[in-house]
Protein backbone atom coordinates (compact mmCIF):
# COMPACT_ATOMS: atom_id res chain seq x y z
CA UNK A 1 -5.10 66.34 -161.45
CA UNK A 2 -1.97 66.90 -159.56
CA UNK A 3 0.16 70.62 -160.65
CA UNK A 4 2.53 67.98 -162.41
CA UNK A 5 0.64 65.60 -164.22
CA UNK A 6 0.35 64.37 -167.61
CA UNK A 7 -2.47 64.26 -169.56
CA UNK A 8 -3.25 62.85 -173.06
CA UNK A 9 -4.79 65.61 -175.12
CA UNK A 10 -6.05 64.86 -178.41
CA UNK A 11 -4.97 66.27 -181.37
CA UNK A 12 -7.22 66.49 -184.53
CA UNK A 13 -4.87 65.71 -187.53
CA UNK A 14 -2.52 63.06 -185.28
CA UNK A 15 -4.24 61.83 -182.57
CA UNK A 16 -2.78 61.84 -178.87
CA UNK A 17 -0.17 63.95 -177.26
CA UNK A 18 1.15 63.68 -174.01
CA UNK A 19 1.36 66.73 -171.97
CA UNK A 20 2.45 67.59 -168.44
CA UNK A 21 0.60 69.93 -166.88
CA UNK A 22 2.48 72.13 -164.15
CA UNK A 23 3.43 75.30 -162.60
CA UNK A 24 6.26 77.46 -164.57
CA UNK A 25 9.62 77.11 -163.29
CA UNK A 26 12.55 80.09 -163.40
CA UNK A 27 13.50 78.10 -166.66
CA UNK A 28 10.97 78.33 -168.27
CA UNK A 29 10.91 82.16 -168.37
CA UNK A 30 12.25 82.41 -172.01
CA UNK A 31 9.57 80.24 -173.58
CA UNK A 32 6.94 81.65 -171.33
CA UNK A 33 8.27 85.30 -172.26
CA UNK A 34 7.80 84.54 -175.84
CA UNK A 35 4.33 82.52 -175.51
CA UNK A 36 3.24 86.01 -173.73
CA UNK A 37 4.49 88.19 -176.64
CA UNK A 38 2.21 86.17 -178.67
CA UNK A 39 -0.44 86.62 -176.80
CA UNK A 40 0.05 90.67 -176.09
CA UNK A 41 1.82 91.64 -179.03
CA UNK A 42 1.21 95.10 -178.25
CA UNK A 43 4.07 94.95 -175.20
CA UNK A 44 7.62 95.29 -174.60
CA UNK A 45 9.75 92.44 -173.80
CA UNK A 46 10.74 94.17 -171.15
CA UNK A 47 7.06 95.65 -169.84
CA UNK A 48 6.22 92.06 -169.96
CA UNK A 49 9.46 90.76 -168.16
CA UNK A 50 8.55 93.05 -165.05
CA UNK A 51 5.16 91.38 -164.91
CA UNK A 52 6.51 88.10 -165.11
CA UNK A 53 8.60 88.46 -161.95
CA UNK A 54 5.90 89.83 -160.18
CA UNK A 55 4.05 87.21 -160.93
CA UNK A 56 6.26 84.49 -160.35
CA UNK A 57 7.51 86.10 -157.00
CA UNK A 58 3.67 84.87 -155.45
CA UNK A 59 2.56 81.76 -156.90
CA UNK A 60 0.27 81.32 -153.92
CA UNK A 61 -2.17 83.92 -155.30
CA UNK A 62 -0.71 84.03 -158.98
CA UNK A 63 -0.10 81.19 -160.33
CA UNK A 64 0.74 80.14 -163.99
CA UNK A 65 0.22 76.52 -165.40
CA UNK A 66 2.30 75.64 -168.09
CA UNK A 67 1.66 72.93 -170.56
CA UNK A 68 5.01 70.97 -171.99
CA UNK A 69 4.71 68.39 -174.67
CA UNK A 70 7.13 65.45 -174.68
CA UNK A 71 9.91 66.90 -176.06
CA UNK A 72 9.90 69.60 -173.42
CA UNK A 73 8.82 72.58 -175.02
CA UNK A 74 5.86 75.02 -173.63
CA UNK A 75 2.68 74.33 -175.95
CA UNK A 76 0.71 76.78 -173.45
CA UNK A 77 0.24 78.29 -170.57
CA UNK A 78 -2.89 80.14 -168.54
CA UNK A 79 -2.41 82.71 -165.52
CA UNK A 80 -4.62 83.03 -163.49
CA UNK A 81 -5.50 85.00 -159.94
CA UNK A 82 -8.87 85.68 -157.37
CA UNK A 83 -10.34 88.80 -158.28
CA UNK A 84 -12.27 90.23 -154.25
CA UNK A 85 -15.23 90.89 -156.96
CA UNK A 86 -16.18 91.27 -160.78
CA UNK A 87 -18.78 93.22 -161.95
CA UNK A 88 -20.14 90.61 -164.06
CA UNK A 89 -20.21 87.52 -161.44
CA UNK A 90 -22.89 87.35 -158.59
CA UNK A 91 -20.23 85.75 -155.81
CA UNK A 92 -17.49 87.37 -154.48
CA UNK A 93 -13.80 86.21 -154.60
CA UNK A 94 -13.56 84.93 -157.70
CA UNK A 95 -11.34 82.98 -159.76
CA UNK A 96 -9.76 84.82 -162.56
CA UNK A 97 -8.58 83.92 -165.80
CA UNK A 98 -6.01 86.24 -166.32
CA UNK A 99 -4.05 84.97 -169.78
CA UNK A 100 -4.38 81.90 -172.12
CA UNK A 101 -2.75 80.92 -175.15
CA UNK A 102 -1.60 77.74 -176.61
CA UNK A 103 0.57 77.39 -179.84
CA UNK A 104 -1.67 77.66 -182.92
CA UNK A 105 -0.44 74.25 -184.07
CA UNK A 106 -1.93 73.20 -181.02
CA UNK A 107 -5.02 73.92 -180.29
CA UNK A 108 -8.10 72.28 -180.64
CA UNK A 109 -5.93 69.17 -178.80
CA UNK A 110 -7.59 69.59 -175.24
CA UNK A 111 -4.32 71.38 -174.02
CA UNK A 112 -6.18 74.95 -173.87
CA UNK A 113 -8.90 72.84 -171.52
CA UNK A 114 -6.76 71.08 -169.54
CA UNK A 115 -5.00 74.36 -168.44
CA UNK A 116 -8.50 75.53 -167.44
CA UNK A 117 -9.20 73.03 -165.50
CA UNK A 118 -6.00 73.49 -163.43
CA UNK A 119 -6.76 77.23 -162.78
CA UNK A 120 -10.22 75.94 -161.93
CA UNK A 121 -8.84 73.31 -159.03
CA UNK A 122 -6.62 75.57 -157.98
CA UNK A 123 -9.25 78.83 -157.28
CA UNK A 124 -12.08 75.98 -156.11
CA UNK A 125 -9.27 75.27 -153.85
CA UNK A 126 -9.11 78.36 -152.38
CA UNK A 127 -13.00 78.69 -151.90
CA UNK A 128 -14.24 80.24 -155.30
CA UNK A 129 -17.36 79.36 -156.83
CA UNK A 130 -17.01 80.88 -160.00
CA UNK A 131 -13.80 81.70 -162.40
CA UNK A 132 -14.37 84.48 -164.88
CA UNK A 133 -12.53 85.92 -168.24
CA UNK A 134 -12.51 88.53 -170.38
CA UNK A 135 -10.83 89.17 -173.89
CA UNK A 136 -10.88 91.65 -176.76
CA UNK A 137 -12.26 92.24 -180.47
CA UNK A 138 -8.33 91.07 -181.75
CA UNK A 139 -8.75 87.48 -180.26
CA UNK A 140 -11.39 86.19 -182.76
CA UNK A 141 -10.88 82.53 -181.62
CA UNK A 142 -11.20 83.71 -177.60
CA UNK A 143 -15.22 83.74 -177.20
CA UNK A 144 -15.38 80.06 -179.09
CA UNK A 145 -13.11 78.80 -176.64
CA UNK A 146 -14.66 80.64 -173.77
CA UNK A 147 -18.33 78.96 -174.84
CA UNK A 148 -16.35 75.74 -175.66
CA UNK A 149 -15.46 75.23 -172.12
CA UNK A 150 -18.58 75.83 -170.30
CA UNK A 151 -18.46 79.89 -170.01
CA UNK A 152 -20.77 81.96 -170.35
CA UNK A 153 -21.75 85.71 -172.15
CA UNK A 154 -22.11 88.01 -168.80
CA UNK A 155 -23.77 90.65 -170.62
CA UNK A 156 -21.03 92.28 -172.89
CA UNK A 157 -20.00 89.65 -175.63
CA UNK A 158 -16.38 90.08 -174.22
CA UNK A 159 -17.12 89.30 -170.68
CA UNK A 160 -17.57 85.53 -169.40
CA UNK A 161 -18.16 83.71 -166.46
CA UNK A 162 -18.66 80.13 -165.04
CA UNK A 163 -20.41 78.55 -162.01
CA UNK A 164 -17.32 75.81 -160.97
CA UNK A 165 -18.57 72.24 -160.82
CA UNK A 166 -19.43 70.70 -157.37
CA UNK A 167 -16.83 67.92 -157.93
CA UNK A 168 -14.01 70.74 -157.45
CA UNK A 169 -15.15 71.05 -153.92
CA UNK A 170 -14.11 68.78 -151.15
């Protein structure tokens, strides 16, 4: 899937929704800022503002996939970044999920996966082999969705990881 394509997700009570998937744009910094504060409740807008620019400054090595429904509002987005190792995967470079949230109203539609699967292109893409995650005790719903998608308990029940599937590699 190309960094701007749309995908039909499927969502539970209403059936389809179309969703682009794509890289976050400057514009998109108000939406993303507030998807963010969602997810890390526990920061400033401002502490998270910083990070933002840092991380939008080197798309190359962090990007973030955004997911906009049809009327053009962000319904999710997931960071990601290569990680040289982590403790809990047995190859070296590895993809990194970094953050990933989607609008409660949304999930459970195939949007959370499909921004997976972009962070996983991209880092098979740059020669990884496996992606790994890792939440904490407040994100209930996190190791469901972790498991959901093909990840994997690495020991500690708040550590995953995932071999990447062959197909991602040319």
């Amino acid at each position: 899937m190309k960094a701007d394509q749309e995908s039909t997700v499927r969502r539970p009570e209403t059936g389809p929704l179309l969703v682009e998937i794509r890289l976050v744009a400057e514009h998109d910094f108000p939406e993303w800022l507030q998807l963010r504060l969602a997810l890390w409740p526990y920061h400033t807008d401002e502490e998270l503002l910083v990070e933002m620019h840092q991380i939008f400054a080197v798309p190359d090595s962090t990007p973030v996939f955004v997911a906009v429904g049809s009327g053009g509002g962000i319904l999710g987005f997931a960071e990601f970044s290569i990680h040289e190792s982590v403790s809990w995967c047995s190859t070296t470079n590895v993809g990194y999920v970094e953050g990933w949230y989607v609008r409660p109203g949304c999930r459970r539609s195939g949007i959370g996966k499909a921004l997976l699967v972009k962070g996983e292109e991209w880092a098979s893409g740059r020669g990884c082999t496996e992606m790994a995650s890792d939440t904490t005790p407040e994100y209930s719903v996190s190791p469901s969705a972790h498991k959901g998608l093909g990840f994997v308990e690495a020991g500690d029940p708040l550590h995953f990881r995932k071999t990447l599937s062959s197909s991602y590699f040319p």
